[in-house]
Protein backbone atom coordinates (compact mmCIF):
# COMPACT_ATOMS: atom_id res chain seq x y z
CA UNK A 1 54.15 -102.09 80.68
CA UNK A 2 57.87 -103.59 81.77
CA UNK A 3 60.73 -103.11 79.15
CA UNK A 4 62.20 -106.13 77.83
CA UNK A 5 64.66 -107.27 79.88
CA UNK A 6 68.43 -108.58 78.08
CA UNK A 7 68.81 -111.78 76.60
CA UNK A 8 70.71 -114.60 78.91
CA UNK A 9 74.57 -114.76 77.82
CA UNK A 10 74.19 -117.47 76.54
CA UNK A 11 71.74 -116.69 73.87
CA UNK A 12 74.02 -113.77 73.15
CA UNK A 13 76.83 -116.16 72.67
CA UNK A 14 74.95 -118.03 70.16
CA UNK A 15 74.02 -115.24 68.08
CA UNK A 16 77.85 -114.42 68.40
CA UNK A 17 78.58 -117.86 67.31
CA UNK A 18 75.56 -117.86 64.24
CA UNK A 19 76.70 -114.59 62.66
CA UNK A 20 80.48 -116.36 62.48
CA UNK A 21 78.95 -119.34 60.87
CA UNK A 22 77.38 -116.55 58.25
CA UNK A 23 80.87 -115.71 57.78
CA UNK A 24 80.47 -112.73 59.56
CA UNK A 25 83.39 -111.27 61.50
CA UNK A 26 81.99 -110.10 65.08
CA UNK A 27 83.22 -108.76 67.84
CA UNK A 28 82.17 -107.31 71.53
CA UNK A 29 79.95 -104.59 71.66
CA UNK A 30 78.61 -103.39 75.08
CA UNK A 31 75.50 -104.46 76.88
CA UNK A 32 72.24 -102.21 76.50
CA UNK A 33 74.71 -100.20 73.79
CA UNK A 34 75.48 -99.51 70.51
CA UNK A 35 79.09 -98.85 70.92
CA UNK A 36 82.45 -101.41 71.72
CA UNK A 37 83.69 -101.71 75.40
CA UNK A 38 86.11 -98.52 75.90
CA UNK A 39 89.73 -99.17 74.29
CA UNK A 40 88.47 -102.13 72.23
CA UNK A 41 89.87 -101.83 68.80
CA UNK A 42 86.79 -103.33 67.04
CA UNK A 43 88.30 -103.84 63.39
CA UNK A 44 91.27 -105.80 65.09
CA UNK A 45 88.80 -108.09 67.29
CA UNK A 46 86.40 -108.79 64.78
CA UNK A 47 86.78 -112.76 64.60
CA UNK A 48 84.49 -115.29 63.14
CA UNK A 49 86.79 -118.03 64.72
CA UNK A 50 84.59 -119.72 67.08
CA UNK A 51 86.77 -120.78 69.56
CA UNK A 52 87.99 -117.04 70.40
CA UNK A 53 84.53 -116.19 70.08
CA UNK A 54 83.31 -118.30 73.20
CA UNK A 55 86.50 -117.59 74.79
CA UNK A 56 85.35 -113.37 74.74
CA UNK A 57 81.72 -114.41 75.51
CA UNK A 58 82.44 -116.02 78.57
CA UNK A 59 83.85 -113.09 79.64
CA UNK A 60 80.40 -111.48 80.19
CA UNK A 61 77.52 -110.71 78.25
CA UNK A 62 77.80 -108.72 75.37
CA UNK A 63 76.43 -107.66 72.44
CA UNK A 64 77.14 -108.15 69.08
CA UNK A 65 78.98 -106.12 66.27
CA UNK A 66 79.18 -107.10 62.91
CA UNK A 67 82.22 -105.91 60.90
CA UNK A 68 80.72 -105.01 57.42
CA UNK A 69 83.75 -105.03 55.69
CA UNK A 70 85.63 -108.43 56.10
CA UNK A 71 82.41 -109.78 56.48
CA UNK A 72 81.53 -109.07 52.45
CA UNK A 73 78.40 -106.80 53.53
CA UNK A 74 76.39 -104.12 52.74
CA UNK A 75 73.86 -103.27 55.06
CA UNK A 76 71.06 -100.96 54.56
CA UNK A 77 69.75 -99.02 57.78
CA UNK A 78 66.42 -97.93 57.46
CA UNK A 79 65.43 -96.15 60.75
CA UNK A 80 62.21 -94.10 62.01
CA UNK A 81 62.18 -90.79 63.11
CA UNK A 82 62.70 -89.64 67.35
CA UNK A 83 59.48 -87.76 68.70
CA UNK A 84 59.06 -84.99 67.10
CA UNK A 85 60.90 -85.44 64.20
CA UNK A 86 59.46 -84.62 60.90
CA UNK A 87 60.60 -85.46 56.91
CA UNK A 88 62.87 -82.36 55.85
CA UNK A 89 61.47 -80.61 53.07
CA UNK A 90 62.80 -82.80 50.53
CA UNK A 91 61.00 -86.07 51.61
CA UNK A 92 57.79 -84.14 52.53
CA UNK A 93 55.21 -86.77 50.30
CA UNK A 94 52.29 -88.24 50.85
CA UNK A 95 52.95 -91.54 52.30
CA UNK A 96 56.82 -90.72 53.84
CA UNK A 97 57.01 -91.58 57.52
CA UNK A 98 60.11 -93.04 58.36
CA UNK A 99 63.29 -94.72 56.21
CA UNK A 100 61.27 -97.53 54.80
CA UNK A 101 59.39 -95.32 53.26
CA UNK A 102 62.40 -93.17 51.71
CA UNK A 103 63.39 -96.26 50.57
CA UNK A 104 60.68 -97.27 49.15
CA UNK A 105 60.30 -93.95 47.04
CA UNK A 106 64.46 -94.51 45.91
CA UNK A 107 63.25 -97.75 44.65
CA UNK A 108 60.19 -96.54 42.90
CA UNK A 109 62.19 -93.49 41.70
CA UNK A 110 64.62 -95.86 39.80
CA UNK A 111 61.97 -97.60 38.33
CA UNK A 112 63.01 -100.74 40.99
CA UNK A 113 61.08 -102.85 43.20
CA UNK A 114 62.02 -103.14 46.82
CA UNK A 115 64.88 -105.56 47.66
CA UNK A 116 63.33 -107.37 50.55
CA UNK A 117 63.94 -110.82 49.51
CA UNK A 118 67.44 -110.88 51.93
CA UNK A 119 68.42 -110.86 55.61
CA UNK A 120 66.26 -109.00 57.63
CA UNK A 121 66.39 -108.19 61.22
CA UNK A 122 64.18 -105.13 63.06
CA UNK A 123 66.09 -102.88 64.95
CA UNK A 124 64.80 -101.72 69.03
CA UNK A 125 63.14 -98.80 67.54
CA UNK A 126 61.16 -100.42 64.46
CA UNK A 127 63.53 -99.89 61.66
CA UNK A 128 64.88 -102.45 59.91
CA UNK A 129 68.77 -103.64 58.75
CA UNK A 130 68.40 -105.14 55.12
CA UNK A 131 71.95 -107.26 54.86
CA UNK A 132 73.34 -107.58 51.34
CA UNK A 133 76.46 -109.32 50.18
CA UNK A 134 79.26 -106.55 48.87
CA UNK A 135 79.78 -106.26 45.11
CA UNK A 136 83.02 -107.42 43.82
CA UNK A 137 85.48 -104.99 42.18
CA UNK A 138 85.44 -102.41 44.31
CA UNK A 139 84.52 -100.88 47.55
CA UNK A 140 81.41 -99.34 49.30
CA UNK A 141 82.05 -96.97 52.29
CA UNK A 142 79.39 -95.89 54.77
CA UNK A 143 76.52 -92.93 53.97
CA UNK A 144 74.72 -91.40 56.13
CA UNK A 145 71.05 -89.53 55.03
CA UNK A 146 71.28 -87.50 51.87
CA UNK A 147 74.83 -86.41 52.54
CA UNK A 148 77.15 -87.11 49.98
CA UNK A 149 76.41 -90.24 47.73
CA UNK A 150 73.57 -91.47 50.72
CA UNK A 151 70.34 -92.43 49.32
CA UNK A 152 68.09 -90.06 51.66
CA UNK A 153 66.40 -89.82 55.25
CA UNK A 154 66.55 -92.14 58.01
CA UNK A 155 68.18 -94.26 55.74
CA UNK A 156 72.34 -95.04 56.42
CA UNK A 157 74.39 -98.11 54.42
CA UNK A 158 77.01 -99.62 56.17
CA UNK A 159 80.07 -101.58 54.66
CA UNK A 160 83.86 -100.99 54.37
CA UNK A 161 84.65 -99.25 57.61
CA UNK A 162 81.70 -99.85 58.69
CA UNK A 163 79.89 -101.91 61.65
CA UNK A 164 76.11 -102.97 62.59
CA UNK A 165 74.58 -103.91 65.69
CA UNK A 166 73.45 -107.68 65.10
CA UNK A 167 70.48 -110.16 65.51
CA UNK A 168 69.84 -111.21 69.57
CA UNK A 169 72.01 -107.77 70.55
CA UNK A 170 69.64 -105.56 73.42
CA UNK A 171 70.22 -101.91 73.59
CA UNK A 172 68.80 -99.43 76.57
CA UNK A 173 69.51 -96.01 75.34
CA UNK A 174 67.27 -92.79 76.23
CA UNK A 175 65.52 -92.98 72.56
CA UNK A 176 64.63 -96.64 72.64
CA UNK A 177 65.13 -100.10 74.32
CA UNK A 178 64.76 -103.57 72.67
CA UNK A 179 65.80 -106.36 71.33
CA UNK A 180 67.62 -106.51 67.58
CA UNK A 181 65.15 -109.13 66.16
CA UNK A 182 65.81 -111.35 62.88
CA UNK A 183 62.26 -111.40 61.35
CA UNK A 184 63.50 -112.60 57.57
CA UNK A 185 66.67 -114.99 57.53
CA UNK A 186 67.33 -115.94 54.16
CA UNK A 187 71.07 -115.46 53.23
CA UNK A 188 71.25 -112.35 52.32
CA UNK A 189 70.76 -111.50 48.56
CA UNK A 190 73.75 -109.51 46.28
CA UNK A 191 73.52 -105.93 46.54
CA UNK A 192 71.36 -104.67 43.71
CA UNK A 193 73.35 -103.57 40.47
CA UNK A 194 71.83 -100.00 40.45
CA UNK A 195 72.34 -99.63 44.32
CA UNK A 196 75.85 -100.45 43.53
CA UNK A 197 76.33 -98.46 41.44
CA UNK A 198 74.37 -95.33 43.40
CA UNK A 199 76.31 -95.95 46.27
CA UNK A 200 79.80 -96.44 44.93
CA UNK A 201 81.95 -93.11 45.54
CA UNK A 202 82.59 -90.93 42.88
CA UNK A 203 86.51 -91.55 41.59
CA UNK A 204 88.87 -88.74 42.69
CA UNK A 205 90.19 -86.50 40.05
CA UNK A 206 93.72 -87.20 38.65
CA UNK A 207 96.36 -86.26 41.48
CA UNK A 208 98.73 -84.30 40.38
CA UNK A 209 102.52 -84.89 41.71
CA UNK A 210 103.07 -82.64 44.57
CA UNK A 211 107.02 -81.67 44.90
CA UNK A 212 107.56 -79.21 47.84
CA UNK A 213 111.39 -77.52 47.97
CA UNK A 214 112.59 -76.77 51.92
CA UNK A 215 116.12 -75.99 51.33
CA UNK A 216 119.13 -76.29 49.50
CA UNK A 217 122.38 -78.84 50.06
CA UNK A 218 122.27 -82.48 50.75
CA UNK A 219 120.69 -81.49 54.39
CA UNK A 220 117.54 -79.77 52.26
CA UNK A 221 117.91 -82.84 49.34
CA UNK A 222 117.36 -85.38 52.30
CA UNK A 223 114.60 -83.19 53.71
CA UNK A 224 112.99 -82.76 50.36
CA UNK A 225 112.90 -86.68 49.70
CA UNK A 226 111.40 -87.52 52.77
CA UNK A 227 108.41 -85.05 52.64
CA UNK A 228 108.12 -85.78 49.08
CA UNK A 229 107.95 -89.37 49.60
CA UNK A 230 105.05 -88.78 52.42
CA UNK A 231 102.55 -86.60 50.05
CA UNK A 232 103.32 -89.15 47.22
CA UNK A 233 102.55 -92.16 49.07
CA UNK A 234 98.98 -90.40 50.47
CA UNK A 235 98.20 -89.37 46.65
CA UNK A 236 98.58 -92.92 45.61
CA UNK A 237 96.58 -94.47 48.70
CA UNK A 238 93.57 -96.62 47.98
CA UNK A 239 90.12 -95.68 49.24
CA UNK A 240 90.09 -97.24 52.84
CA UNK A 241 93.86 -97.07 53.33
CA UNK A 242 93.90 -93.15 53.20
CA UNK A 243 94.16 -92.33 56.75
CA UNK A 244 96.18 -95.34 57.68
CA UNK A 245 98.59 -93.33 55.44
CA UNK A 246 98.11 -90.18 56.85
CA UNK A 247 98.71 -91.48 59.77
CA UNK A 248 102.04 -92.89 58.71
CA UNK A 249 103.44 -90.10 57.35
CA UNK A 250 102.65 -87.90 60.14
CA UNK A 251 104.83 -90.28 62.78
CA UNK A 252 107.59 -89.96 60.50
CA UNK A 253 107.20 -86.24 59.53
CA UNK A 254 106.90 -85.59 63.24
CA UNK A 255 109.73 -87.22 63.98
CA UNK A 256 111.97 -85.02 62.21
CA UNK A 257 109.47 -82.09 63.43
CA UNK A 258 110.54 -82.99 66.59
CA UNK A 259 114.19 -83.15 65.86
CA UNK A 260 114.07 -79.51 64.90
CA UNK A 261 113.94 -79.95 60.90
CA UNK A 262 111.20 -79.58 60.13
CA UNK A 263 108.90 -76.52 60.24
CA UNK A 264 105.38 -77.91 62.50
CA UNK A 265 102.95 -75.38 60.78
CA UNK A 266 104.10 -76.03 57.30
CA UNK A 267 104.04 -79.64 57.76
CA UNK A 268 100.83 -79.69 59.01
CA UNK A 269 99.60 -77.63 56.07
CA UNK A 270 101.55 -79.55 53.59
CA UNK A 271 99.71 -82.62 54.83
CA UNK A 272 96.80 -81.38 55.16
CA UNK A 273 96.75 -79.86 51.66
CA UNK A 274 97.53 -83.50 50.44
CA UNK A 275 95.17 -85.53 53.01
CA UNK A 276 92.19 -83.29 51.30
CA UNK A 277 93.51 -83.54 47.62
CA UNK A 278 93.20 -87.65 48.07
CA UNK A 279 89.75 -87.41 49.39
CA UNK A 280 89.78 -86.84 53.27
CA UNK A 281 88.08 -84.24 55.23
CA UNK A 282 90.21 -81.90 56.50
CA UNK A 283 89.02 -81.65 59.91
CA UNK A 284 89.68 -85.60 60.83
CA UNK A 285 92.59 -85.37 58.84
CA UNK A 286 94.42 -82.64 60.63
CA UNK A 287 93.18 -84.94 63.60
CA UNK A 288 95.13 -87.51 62.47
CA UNK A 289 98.22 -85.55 61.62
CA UNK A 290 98.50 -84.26 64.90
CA UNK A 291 97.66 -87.61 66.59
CA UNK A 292 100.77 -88.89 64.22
CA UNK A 293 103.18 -85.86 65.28
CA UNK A 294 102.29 -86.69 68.57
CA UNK A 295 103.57 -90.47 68.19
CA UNK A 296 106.74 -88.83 66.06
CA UNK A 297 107.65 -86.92 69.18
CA UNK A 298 108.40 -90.12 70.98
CA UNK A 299 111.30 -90.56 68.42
CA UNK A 300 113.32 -87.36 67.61
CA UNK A 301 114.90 -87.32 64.03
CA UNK A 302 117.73 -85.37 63.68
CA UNK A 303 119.35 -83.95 60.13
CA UNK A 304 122.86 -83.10 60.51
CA UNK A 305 123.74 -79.92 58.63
């Protein structure tokens, strides 16, 4: 038995060119991969203007990602299990083989039936991406199993930060190869109410103001303001502009780290301390802080005494 071989280009562009006419913001994603061309910033590409569309599908082939965010979706990953894998203890049931079946059990669990009544397309492996339009109010992130608010094995949601591969897209990794197939394609249906609701983030507890003293005279006043104005600005960052933020205030902290006035450990642990109170890890967000001070470096700031 051959493996399927990729589509033509242009089939690929026309799935490109269909998912825009959704609505759906795409963008280049690599041929026989799941992952964007190396130094393609994805969330800035994502287009669903068709003109710039055909103009990056000419290029060459490519496959196609699906910004979940500006796009309005929610998209529900429900994937099977490598060789070898089995349920973890938790999902151990009668009848629990692979996502769909988690799924299925979440539904039953809530006393719901299965939302299958939407866009459907079956991943390479056998899974299947249920597409969902967003609720309004407020935003979903991404889950991933049972971690966190994630509704259980093999299953992953993707939305706000978040992208799919799409329908006509051919992948040729080392655990699979195929063809992402659209097998239901009904516009997709609004998210579920209880979903919603099970998959919207907890709210972070009331952040209390932060005021950090460095030293004394209008050198240490000066000081004091900006740094003050940096953790302030990350406690009142919205969900999904938090590490933007971060980001931000590490440039400008690091510039004046890099002038000499301020202390790089106890900047680092200031924001840090703050990154984690407004809901960041703080792994990636000391990866972002030093990514930032490395950018401040580039532009000194000095304090005069």
């Amino acid at each position: 038995m051959t493996n399927p071989a990729p589509p033509h280009p242009h089939v690929l562009a026309r799935y490109a060119l269909a998912a825009a006419a959704h609505g759906w913001h795409v963008f280049p994603v690599a041929i026989g991969d799941k992952e964007p061309p190396r130094g393609t910033r994805w969330k800035q590409t994502a287009t669903t203007d068709p003109a710039a569309i055909r103009q990056m599908w000419a290029r060459r082939p490519y496959n196609i990602g699906i910004a979940c965010g500006p796009s309005r979706l929610v998209v529900i990953d429900l994937d099977v299990p490598k060789p070898g894998e089995h349920p973890p203890p938790r999902w151990a049931l009668p009848g629990v083989n692979d996502g769909a079946d988690v799924f299925a059990q979440v539904c039953a669990d809530a006393g719901q039936p299965m939302p299958l009544e939407t866009f459907q397309v079956r991943t390479r492996r056998g899974g299947f991406h249920l597409y969902f339009t967003a609720p309004d109010g407020y935003r979903l992130g991404n889950t991933s199993d049972d971690r966190g608010n994630g509704l259980g094995w093999k299953v992953d949601t993707r939305s706000d930060g978040g992208y799919v591969v799409g329908p006509g897209s051919f992948v040729d990794l080392p655990d699979g190869t195929g063809t992402y197939q659209p097998i239901h394609t009904v516009a997709p249906a609004p998210l579920p109410g209880w979903l919603a609701e099970r998959l919207r983030p907890a709210p972070l507890p009331p952040q209390e103001p932060v005021t950090v003293r460095l030293a004394t005279g209008n050198r240490g006043a000066y000081l004091d303001k900006a740094v003050n104005a940096s953790l302030e600005a990350l406690a009142a960052a919205e969900h999904g502009r938090r590490n933007a933020t971060l980001y931000g205030a590490a440039v400008a902290l690091g510039q004046l780290v890099a002038g000499g006035a301020l202390d790089p450990d106890e900047t680092e642990q200031l924001l840090t301390a703050a990154a984690v109170r407004a809901g960041l890890g703080e792994m990636p967000a000391r990866r972002t802080i030093r990514s930032g001070f490395r950018a401040g470096t580039q532009r000194p700031r000095r304090v005069p005494a």
